[in-house]
Every structure is written in C-alpha cells, then in structure tokens.
Protein backbone atom coordinates (compact mmCIF):
# COMPACT_ATOMS: atom_id res chain seq x y z
CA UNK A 1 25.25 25.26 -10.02
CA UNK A 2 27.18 28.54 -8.27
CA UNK A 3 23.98 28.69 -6.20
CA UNK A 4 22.98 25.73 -4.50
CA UNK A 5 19.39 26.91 -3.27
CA UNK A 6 18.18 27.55 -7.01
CA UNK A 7 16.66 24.81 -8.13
CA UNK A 8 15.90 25.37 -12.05
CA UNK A 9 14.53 21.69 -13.18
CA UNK A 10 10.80 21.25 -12.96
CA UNK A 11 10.60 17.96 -11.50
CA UNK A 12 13.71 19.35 -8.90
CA UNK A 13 12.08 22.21 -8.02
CA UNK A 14 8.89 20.42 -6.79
CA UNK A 15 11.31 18.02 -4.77
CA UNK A 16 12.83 20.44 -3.41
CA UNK A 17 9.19 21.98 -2.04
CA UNK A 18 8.69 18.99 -0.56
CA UNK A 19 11.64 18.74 1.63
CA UNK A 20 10.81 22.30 2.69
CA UNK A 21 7.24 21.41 3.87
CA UNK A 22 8.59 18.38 5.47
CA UNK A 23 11.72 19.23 7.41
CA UNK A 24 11.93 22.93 8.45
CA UNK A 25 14.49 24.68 6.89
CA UNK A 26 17.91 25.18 8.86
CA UNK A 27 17.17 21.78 11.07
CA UNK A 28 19.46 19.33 9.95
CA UNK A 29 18.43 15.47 8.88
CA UNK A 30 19.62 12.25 7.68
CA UNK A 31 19.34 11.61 4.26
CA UNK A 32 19.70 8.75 1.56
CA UNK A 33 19.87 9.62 -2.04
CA UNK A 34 19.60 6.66 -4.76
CA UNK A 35 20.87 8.34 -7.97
CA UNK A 36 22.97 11.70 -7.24
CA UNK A 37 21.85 12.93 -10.57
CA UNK A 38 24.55 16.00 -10.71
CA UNK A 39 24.31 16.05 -6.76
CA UNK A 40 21.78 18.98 -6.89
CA UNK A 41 19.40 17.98 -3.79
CA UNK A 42 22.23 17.04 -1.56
CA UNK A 43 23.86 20.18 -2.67
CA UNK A 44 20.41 22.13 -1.54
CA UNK A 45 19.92 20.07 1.65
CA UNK A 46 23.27 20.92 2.72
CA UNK A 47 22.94 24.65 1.75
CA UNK A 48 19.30 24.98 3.56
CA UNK A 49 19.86 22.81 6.57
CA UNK A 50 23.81 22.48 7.31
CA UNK A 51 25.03 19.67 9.13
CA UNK A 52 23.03 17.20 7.63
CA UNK A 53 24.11 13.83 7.68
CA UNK A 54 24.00 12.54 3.75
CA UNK A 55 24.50 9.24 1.88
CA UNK A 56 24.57 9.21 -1.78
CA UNK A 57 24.48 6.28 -3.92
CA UNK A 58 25.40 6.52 -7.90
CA UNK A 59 26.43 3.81 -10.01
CA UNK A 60 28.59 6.33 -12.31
CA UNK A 61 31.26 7.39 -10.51
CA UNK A 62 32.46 9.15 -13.71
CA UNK A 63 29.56 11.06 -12.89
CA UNK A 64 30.42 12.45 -9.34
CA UNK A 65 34.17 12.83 -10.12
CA UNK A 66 33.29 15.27 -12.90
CA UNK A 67 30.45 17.28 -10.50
CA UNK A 68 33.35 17.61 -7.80
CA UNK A 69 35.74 18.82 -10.10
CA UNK A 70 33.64 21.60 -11.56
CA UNK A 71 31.40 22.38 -8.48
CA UNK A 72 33.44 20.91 -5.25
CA UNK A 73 30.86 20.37 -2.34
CA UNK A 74 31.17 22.50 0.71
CA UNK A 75 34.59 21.59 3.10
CA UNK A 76 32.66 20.64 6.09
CA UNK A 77 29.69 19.24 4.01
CA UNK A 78 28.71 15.57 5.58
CA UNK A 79 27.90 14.06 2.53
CA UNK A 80 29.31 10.54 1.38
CA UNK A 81 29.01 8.86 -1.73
CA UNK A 82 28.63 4.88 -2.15
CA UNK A 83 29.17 3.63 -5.24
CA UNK A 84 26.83 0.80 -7.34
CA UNK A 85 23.53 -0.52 -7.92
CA UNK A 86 21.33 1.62 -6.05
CA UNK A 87 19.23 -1.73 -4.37
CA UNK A 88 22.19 -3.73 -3.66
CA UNK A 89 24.14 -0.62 -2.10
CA UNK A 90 21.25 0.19 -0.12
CA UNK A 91 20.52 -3.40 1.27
CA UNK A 92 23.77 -3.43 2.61
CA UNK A 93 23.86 -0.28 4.37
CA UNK A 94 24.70 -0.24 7.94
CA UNK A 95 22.32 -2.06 10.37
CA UNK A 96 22.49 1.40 12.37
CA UNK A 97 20.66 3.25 9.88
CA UNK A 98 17.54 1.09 10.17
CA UNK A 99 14.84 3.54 11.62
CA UNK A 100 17.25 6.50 11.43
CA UNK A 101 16.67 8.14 7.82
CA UNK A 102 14.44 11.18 7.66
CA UNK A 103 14.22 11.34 4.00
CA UNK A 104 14.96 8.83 0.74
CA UNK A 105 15.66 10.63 -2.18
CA UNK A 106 14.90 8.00 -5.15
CA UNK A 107 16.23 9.22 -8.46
CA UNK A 108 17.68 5.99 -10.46
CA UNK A 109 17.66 6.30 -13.99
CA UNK A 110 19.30 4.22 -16.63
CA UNK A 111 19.38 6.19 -19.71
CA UNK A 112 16.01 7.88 -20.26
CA UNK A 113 14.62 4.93 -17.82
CA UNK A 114 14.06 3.74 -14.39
CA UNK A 115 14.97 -0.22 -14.16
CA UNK A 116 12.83 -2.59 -12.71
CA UNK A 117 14.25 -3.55 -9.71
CA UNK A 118 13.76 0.16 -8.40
CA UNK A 119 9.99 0.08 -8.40
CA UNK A 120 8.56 -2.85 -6.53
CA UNK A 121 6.77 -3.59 -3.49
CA UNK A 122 10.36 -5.40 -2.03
CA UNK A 123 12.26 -2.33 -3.27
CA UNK A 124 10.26 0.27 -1.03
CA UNK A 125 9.64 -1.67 2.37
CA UNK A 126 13.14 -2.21 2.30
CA UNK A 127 13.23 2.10 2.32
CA UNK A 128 10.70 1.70 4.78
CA UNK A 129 13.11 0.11 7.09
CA UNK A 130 15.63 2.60 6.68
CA UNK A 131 13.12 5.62 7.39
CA UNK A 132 12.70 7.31 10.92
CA UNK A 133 9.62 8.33 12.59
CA UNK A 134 7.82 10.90 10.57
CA UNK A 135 10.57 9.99 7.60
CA UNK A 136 9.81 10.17 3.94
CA UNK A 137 10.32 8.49 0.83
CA UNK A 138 10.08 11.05 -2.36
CA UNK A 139 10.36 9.05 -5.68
CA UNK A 140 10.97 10.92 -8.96
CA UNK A 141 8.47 8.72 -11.84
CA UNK A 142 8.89 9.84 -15.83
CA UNK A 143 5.90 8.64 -17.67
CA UNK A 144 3.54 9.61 -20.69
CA UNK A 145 -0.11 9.09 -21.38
CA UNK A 146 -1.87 6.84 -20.24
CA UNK A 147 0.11 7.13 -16.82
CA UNK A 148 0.20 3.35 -16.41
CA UNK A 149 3.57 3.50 -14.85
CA UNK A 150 3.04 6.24 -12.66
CA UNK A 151 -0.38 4.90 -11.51
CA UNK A 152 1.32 1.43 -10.66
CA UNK A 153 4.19 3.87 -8.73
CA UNK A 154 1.64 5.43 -6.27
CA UNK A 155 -0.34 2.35 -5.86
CA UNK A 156 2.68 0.62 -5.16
CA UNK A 157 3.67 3.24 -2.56
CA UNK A 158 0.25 3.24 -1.35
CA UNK A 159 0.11 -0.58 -0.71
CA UNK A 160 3.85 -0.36 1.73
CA UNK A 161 2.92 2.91 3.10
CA UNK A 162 -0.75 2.72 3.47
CA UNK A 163 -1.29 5.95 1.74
CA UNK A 164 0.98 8.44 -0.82
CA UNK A 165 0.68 11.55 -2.93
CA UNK A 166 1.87 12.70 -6.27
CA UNK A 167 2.81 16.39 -7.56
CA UNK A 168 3.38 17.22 -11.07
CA UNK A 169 2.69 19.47 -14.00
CA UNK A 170 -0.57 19.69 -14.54
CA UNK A 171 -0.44 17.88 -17.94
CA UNK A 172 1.03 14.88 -16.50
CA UNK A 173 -0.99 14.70 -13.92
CA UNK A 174 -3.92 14.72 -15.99
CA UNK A 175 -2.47 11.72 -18.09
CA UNK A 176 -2.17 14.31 -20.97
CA UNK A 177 1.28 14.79 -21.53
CA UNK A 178 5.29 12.94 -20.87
CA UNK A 179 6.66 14.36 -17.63
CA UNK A 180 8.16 13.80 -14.38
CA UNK A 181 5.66 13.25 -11.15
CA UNK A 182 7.19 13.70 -8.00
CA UNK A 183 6.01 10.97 -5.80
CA UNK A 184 5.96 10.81 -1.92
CA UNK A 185 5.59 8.74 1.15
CA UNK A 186 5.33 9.04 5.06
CA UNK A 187 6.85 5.84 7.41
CA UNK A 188 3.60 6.55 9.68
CA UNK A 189 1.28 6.36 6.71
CA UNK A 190 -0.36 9.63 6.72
CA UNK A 191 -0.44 12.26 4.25
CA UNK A 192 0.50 15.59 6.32
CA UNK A 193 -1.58 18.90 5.88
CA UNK A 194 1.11 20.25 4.21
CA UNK A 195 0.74 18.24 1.00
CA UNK A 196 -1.68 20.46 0.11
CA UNK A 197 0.26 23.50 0.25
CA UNK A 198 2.15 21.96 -2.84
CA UNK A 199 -0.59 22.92 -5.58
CA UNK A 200 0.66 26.38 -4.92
CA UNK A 201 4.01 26.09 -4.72
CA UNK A 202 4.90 25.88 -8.68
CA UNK A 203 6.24 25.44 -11.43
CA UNK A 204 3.05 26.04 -12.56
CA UNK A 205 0.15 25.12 -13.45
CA UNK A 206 0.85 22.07 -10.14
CA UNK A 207 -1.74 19.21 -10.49
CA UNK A 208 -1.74 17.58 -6.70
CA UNK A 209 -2.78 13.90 -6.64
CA UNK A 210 -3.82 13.12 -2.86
CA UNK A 211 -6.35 12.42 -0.78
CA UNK A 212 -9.62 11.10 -2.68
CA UNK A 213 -7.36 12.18 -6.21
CA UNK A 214 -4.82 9.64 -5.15
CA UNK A 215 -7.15 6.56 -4.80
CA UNK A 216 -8.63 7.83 -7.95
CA UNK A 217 -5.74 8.24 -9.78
CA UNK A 218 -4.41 4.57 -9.15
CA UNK A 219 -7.55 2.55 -8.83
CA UNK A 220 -6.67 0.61 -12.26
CA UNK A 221 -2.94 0.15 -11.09
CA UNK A 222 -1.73 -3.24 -10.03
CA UNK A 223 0.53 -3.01 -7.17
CA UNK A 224 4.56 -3.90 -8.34
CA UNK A 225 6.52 -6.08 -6.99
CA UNK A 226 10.20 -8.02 -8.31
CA UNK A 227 8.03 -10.83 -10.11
CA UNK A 228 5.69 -8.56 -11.94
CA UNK A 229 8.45 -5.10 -12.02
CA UNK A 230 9.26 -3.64 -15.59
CA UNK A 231 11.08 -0.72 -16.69
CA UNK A 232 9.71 2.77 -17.15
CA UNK A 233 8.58 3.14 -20.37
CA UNK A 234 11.19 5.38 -22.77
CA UNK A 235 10.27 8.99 -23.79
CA UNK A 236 8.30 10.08 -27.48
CA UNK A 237 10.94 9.98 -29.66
CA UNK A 238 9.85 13.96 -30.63
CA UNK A 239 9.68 14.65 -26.74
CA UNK A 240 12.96 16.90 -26.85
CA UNK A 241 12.12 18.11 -30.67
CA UNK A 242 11.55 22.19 -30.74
C-alpha cells in the first residue's frame, strides 16, 4: 500500500485500466465509491489525478479506521467517507450531486458475496442519476461457471444503460472458471473505442465481452430488478485451496 499507483489485485488492476481509458490521467473528477474495500481505488484516483473530489461509502467503519491508521490518506486528499448500507447512503446523497458524478465505483461485498439489493434494475438507474455526461458506472461481479450471475449483471446494465461491457480473465469470461469480471457502463449509452484497448491491457490472458460478445454473452440472462434480485452466489469451497 506504500505506493498508491500499484495496483496488485487482478480484478483492481483491470479497474484501474478502465479509469485510465476513461478519464485522462492528471484531470481531476468526481467520484462515488460503494464499498472502500481497503480504499485502494480512491487511493489511486487521488495519486493519478489530484484534486479529485471523492465520496466513499463502507458499512465497516472498523474497516476504514484500521486503513487510516496504517496507510493515512494524503493531507490535502478530498476524499470523504459516509458510513452504511451502500443503497440507502447513496439514495440520500445530496440533491447537488445528481448529474455531477464522473465515475461509480461499485464494490459491495458481504462476506464472499454481493447482496441483493446491490444488483437490480432500481439499484443502477438510481447511479444513473448520480452520473454526469460521459460518466461511468464500473461494477466489480464474482461468479463461477455457468456465469448466470454475471450474465444477469451485464444484461441488467445493458437494459438501464442501453449497452455495457465486461473485462475479465479469460477463464471467467469464458464461463470456465470462479473469478471477478469487471463490469462497466456509460450515462450516454455507448461503449467508447477505448473498450477495446482493454484486451491488451492485462493481467493476462484479458477476455473482453463487448460489442456483438456482450449481447452474446447475456442473451439467456433475465434482467434484475428488487422483486426478482438474489445474492451472488458463494465461492467453491476449494477456490482458495493450493
């Protein structure tokens, strides 16, 4: 954690390329994380592009005290932390935020799973609100063959944003493996050009799900929303087994 830019998690490391391609580095943005994890991409967002503007919600607070005793954020760093259920903080966020958030960082895990209430069609148009012209929702998803979850995820994002794109290891991607896809989501609708720099951005091997891949990839998905919304489903018991 002594260097804020290195980003050594798989699943991080791919977010992280995605901010890049999205906001260029050194130009500051607005930014709403839900789940600070151990505040690594607020860390990176203020160490790439200072002066950012930064909201975090966590609902451990035990979790932030201990990352702010060990690894204290930068003096001048413009990062505040909200405390709670990531929905119900975010719902009652300042009215002035509405159509001022470049990016939403969604990262909410309880245990080894995401709840419910975090993946529906109600959950994400309320981000939609919150995001700025040319803003963007990235979603972190943990799922294992046969994708279901996932699949539901992007058609889900696909169905508030009108289109969405997935990165991952190639493994997951191809529904043969647990793992973490990284998830993502314009306010205009459109997937940029620069999606498809991702594939070679690593870890590798990157399987990119866009375009034609995306509509393939969560055709047999129903779309979520809080009727029909059920947790992630918990990792192999021998996932983290050597």
């Amino acid at each position: 954690m002594a260097d804020p830019t290195s980003l050594h998690f798989e699943y991080i490391a791919r977010m992280g390329h995605v901010i890049d391609a999205a906001f260029p580095v050194g130009e500051s943005i607005t930014a709403l994380h839900l789940g600070a994890g151990a505040l690594t991409i607020p860390r990176y967002i203020e160490a790439t592009r200072s002066g950012s503007r930064q909201q975090v919600v966590e609902i451990e607070r035990d979790l932030i005290d201990f990352v702010r005793q060990h690894c204290p954020l930068p003096r001048n760093a413009s990062i505040r932390c909200r405390y709670g259920d990531a929905r119900e903080v975010m719902e009652s966020l300042p009215k002035g935020l509405l159509g001022q958030v470049d990016l939403v960082v969604v990262d909410v895990f309880r245990g080894a799973r995401t709840p419910a209430h975090v993946t529906s069609v109600e959950f994400y148009s309320a981000i939609k609100k919150l995001l700025a012209p040319g803003g963007i929702v990235i979603a972190n998803v943990a799922d294992g063959p046969p994708m279901s979850f996932a699949r539901g995820q992007l058609a889900t994002l696909r169905y508030v944003f009108g289109d969405a794109f997935g990165v991952a290891e190639q493994g997951v991607a191809n529904s043969k493996r647990f793992g973490n896809v990284v998830l993502g989501a314009l306010s205009d609708g459109t997937v940029p050009p620069w999606v498809s720099t991702l594939a070679g951005k690593g870890p590798h091997p990157t399987g990119l799900i866009a375009g034609a891949e995306a509509v393939t990839w969560s055709a047999s998905a129903t779309v979520v929303t809080d009727n029909t919304a059920i947790d992630s489903p918990p990792p192999a018991r021998n996932l983290f087994r050597s």
